[in-house]
Protein backbone atom coordinates (compact mmCIF):
# COMPACT_ATOMS: atom_id res chain seq x y z
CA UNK A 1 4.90 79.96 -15.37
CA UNK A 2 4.11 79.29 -11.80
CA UNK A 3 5.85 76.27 -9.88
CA UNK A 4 3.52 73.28 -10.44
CA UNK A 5 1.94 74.89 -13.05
CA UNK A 6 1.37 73.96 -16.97
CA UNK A 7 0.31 74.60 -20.00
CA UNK A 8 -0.51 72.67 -23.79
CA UNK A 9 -0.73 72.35 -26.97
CA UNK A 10 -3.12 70.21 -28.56
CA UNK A 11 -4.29 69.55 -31.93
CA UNK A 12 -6.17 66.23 -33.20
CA UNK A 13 -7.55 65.01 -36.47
CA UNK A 14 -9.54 62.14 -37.54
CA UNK A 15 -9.13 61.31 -41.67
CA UNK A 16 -11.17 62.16 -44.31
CA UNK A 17 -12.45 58.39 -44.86
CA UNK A 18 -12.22 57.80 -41.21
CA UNK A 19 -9.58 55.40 -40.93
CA UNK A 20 -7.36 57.22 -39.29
CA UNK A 21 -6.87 59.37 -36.16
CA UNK A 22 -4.03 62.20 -34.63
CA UNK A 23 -3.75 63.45 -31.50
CA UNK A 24 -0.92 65.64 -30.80
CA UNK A 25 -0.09 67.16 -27.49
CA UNK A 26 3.28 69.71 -26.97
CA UNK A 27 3.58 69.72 -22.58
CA UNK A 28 5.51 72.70 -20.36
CA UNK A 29 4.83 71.32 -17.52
CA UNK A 30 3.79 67.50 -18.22
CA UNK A 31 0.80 67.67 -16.63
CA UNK A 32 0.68 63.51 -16.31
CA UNK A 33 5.16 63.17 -15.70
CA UNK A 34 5.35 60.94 -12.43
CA UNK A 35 8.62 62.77 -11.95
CA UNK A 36 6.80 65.94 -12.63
CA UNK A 37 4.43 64.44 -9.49
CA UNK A 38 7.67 63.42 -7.44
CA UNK A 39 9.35 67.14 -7.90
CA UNK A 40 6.02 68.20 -6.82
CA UNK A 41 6.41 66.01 -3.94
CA UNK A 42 9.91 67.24 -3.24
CA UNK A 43 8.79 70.80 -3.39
CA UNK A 44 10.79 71.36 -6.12
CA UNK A 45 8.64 71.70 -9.06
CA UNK A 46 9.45 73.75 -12.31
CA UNK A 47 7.66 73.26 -15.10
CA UNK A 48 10.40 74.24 -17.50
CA UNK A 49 12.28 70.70 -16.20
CA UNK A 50 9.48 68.64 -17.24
CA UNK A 51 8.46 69.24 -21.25
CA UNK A 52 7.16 66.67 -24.04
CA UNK A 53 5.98 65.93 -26.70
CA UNK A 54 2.93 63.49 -26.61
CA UNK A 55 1.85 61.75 -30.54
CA UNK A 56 -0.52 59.25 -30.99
CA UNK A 57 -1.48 57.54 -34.53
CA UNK A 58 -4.46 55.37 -34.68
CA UNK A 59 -5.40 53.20 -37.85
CA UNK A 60 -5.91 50.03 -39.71
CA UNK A 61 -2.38 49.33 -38.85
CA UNK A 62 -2.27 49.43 -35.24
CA UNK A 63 -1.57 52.45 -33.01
CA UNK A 64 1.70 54.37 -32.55
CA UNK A 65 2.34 55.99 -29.66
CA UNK A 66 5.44 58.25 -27.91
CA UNK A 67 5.59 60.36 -25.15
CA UNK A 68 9.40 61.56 -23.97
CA UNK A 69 10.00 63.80 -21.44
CA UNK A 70 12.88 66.24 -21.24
CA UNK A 71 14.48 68.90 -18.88
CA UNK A 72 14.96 72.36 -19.72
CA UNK A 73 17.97 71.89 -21.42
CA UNK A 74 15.99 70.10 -24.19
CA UNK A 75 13.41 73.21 -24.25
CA UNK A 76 13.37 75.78 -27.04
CA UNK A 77 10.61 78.34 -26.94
CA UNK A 78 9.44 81.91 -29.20
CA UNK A 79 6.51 83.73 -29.25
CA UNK A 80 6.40 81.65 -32.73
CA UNK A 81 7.82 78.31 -32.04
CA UNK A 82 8.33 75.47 -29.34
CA UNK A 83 11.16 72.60 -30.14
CA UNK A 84 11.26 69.67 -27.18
CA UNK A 85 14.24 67.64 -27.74
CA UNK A 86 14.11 66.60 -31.97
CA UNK A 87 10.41 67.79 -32.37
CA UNK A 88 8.85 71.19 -33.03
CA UNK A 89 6.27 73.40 -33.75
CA UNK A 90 6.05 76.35 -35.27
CA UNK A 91 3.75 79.23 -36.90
CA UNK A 92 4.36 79.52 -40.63
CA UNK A 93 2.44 80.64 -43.63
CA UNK A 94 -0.83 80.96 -41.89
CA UNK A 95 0.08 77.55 -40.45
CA UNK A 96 1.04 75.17 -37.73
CA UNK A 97 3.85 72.62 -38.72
CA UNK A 98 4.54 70.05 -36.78
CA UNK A 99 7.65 68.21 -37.40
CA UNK A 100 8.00 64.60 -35.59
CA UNK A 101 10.80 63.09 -34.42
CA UNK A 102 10.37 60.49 -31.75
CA UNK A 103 10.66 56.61 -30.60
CA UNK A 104 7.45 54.91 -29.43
CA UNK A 105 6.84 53.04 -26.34
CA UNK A 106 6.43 50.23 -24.99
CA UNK A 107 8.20 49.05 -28.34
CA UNK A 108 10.86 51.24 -29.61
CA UNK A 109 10.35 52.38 -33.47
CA UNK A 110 10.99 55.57 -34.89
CA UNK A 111 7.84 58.13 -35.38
CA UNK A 112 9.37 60.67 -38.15
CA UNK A 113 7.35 63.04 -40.22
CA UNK A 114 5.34 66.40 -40.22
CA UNK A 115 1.91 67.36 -39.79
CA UNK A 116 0.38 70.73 -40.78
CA UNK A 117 -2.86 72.42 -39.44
CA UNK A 118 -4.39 75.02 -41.53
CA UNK A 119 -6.50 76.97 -39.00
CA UNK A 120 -10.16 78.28 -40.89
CA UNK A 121 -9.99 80.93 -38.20
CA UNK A 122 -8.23 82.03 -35.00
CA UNK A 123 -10.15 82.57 -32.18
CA UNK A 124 -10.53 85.46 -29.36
CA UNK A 125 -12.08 83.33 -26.44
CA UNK A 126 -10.85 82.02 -22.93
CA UNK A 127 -12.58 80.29 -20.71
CA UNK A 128 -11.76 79.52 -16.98
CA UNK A 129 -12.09 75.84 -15.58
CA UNK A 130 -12.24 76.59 -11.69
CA UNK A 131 -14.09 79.10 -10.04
CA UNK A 132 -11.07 80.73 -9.40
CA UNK A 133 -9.55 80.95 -12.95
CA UNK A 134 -6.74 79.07 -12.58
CA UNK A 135 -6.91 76.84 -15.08
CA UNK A 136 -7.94 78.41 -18.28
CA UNK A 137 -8.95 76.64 -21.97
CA UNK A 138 -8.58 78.82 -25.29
CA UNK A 139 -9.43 77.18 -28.15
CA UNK A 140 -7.14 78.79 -30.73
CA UNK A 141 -8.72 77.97 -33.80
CA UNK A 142 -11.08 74.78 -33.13
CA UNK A 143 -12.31 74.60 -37.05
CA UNK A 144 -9.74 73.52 -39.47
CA UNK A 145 -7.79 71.10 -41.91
CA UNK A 146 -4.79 68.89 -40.88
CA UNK A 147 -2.11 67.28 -43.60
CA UNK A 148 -0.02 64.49 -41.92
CA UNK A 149 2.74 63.40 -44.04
CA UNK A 150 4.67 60.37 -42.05
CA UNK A 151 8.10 58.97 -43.38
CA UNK A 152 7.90 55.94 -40.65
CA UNK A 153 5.85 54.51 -40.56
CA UNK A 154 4.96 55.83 -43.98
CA UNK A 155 1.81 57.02 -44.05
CA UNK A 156 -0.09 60.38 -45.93
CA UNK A 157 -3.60 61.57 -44.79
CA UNK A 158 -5.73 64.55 -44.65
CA UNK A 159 -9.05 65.38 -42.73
CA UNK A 160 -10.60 68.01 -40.20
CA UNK A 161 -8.60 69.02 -37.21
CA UNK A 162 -9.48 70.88 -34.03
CA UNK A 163 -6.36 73.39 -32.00
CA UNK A 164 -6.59 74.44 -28.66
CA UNK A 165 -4.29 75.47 -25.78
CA UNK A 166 -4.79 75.14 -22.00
CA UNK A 167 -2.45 76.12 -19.04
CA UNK A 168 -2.75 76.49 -15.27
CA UNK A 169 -1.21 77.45 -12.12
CA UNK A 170 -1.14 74.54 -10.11
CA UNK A 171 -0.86 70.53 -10.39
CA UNK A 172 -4.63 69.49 -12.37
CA UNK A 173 -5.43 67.39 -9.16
CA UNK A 174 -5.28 70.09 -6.92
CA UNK A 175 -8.39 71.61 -8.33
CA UNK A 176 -10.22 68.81 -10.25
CA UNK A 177 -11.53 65.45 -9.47
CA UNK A 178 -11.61 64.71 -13.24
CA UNK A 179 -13.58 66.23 -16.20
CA UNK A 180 -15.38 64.67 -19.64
CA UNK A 181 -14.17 66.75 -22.39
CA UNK A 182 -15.35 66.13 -26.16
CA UNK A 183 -14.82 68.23 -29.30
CA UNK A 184 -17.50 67.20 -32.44
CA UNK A 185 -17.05 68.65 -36.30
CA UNK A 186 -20.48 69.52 -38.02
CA UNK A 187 -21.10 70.87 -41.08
CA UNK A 188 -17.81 72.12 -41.21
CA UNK A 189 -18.50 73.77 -37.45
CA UNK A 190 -17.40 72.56 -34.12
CA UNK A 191 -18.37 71.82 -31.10
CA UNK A 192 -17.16 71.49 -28.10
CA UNK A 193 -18.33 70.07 -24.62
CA UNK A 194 -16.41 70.25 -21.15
CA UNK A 195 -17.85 68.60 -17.82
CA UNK A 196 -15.18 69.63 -15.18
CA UNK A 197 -15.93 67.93 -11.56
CA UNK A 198 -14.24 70.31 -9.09
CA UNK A 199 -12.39 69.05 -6.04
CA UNK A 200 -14.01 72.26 -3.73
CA UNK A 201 -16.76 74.30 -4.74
CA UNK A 202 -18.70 74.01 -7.72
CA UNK A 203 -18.08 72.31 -11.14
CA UNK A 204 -18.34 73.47 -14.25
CA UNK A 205 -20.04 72.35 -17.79
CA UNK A 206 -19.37 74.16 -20.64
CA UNK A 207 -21.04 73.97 -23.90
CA UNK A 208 -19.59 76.27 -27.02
CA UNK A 209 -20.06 76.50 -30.84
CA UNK A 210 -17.53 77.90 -33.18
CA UNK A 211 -18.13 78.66 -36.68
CA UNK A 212 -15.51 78.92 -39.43
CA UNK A 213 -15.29 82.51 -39.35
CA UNK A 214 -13.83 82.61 -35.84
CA UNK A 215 -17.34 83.29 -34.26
CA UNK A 216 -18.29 81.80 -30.82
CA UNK A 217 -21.52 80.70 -29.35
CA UNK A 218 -21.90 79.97 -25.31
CA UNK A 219 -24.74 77.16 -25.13
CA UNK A 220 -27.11 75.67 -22.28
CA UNK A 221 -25.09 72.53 -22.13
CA UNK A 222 -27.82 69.84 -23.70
CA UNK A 223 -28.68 66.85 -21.02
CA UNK A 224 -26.11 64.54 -19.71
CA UNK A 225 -25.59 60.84 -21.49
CA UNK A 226 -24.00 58.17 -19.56
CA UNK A 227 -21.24 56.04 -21.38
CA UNK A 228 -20.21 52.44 -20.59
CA UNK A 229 -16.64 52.57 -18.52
CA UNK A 230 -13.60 51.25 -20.62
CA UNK A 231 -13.22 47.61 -20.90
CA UNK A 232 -10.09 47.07 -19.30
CA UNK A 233 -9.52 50.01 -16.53
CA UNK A 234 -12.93 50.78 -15.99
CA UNK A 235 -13.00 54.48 -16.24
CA UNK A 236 -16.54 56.25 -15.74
CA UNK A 237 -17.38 58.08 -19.17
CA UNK A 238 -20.09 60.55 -20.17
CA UNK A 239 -21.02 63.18 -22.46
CA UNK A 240 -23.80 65.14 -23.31
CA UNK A 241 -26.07 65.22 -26.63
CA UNK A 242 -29.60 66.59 -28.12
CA UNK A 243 -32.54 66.14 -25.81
CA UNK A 244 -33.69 62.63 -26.30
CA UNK A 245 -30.93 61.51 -28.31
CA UNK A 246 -28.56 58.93 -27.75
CA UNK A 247 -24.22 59.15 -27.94
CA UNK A 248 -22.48 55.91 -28.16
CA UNK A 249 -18.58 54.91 -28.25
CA UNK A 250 -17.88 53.70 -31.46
CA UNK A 251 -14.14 53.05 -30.86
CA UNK A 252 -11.66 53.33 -27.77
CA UNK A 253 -8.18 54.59 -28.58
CA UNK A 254 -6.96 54.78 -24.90
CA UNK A 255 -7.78 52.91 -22.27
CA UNK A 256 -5.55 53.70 -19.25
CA UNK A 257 -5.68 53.28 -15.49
CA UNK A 258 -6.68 57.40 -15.63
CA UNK A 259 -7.37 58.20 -18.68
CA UNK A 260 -9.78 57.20 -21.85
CA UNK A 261 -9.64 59.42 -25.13
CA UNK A 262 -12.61 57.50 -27.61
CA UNK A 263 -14.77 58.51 -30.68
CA UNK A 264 -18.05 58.97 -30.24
CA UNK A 265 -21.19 59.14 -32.32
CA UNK A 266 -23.91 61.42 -31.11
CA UNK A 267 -26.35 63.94 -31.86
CA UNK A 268 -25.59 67.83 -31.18
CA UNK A 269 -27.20 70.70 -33.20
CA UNK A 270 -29.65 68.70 -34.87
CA UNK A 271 -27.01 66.97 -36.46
CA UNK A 272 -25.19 63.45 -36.09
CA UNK A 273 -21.67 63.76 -35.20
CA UNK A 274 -18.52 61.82 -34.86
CA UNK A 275 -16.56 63.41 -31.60
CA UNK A 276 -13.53 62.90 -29.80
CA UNK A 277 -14.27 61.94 -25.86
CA UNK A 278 -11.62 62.07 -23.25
CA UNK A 279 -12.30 61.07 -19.79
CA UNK A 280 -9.75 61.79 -16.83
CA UNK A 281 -10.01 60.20 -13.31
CA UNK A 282 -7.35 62.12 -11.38
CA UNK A 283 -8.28 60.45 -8.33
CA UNK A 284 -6.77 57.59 -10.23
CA UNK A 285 -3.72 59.30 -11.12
CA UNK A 286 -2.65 60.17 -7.58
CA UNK A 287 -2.64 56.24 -6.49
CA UNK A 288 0.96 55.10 -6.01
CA UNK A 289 0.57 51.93 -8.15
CA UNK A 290 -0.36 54.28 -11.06
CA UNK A 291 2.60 56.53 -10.36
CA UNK A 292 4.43 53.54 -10.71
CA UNK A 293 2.91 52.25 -13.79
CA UNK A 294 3.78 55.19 -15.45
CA UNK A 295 7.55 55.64 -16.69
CA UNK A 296 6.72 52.74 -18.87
CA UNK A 297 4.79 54.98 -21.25
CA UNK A 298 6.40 58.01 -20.04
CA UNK A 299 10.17 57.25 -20.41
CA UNK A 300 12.75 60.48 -19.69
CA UNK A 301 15.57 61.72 -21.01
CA UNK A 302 18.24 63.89 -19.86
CA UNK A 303 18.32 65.95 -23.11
């Protein structure tokens, strides 16, 4: 992995009865670390120094969330498995486990338990970000089932889940301004939107349909929707949805001085579908104040 470079693991899940939501992000290279952004700084930037482990829990109950960093010494990675500091994941029995161990911030409590993603199929696709490849998004296996099974808080839940990995040779906000990104589940399907403003040259919207068998679809992207800006940081949102149809934000789960992730409901397909919406304002993230903001939900560790 290059100097300033990156890559992740991501899986999310919302529950069957829609109460409650995952997302679940595994960083070499924390792509959002303001020491990460200081090494950078510093010229002295390797990835391997700046892991975590990024879990989120959203519910009836409030939200949970934890986000750690660690230096290489708290790294442990296979062609099978990746443990940062007490939490891992690992390939096993046709499935991803995910065992949690972590203390949430700004208010420490423990975050214990394991989640499992049973993938419906793995998928043989890559797509590039930039026009010069490098940043790269493969969805791994974007149609599947996720079993969380928390000890604390306690807490058992199933419901569809989405996979993917991305990684890239230099800092995000090098290449990109910011980017929409939204994944939908239909019919047991997904889909999966990205709107990727470039920093030079030109941007890129994807559009891309997976079925459960592992097979992939490239679409015209459908037209562009505006979305109101979060509440509280005001970050610009959009999406895109069926020709004359309408998406709306039926819940925010993050709203940060760079960064939204909400749930959406809109029309793709033909079909009405609940999404997952992030919005990213890099711009944002290179202001000082917001580098300074930051260790407060990013705390590190030495181990």
């Amino acid at each position: 992995m290059k100097p300033g470079g990156y890559a992740w693991w991501y899986v999310d899940a919302l529950s069957n009865d829609g109460r409650h939501g995952l997302t679940i992000i595994a960083m070499v290279g924390s792509v959002f670390s303001p020491y990460y952004a200081r090494a950078r700084r510093r010229g002295s930037a390797d990835p391997l120094d700046h892991c975590a482990i990024n879990v989120a829990l959203y519910g009836a109950a409030g939200k949970r969330w934890s986000l750690t960093e660690r230096g290489r010494r708290g790294l442990d990675r296979g062609s099978a498995h990746l443990a940062i500091g007490p939490s891992a994941l690992r390939w096993d029995d046709n499935a991803l486990t995910i065992d949690i161990d972590e203390v949430t911030v700004p208010l420490p409590s423990r975050l214990r338990g394991r989640v499992r993603f049973y993938p419906e199929a793995l998928v043989d696709y890559q797509a590039a970000l930039d026009t010069a490849a490098r940043h790269r998004w493969s969805p791994i296996a974007p149609c599947g089932r996720v079993e969380l099974m928390m000890t604390h808080p306690p807490l058992r839940w199933s419901g569809p889940g989405y996979f993917d990995a991305n990684a890239g040779d230099e800092p995000l906000e090098s290449a990109f301004l910011g980017w929409d990104w939204s994944r939908a589940s239909h019919r047991g399907e997904t889909s999966v939107l990205y709107d990727v403003e470039a920093r030079e040259g030109d941007s890129v919207s994807l559009a891309v349909h997976f079925d459960t068998r592992g097979g992939v679809a490239v679409l015209e992207p459908p037209p562009r929707v505006d979305l109101p800006s979060t509440r509280i940081w005001r970050i610009a949102r959009g999406t895109r949805a069926d020709s004359g149809r309408a998406a709306t934000v039926v819940e925010t789960l993050e709203d940060t001085p760079f960064y939204a992730r909400s749930v959406l409901a809109s029309h793709l397909g033909g079909d009405s579908v609940t999404a997952i919406h992030e919005s990213l304002s890099l711009d944002r993230f290179r202001r000082r104040w917001v580098q300074m903001l930051l260790p407060f939900r990013m705390p590190r560790v030495r181990l």
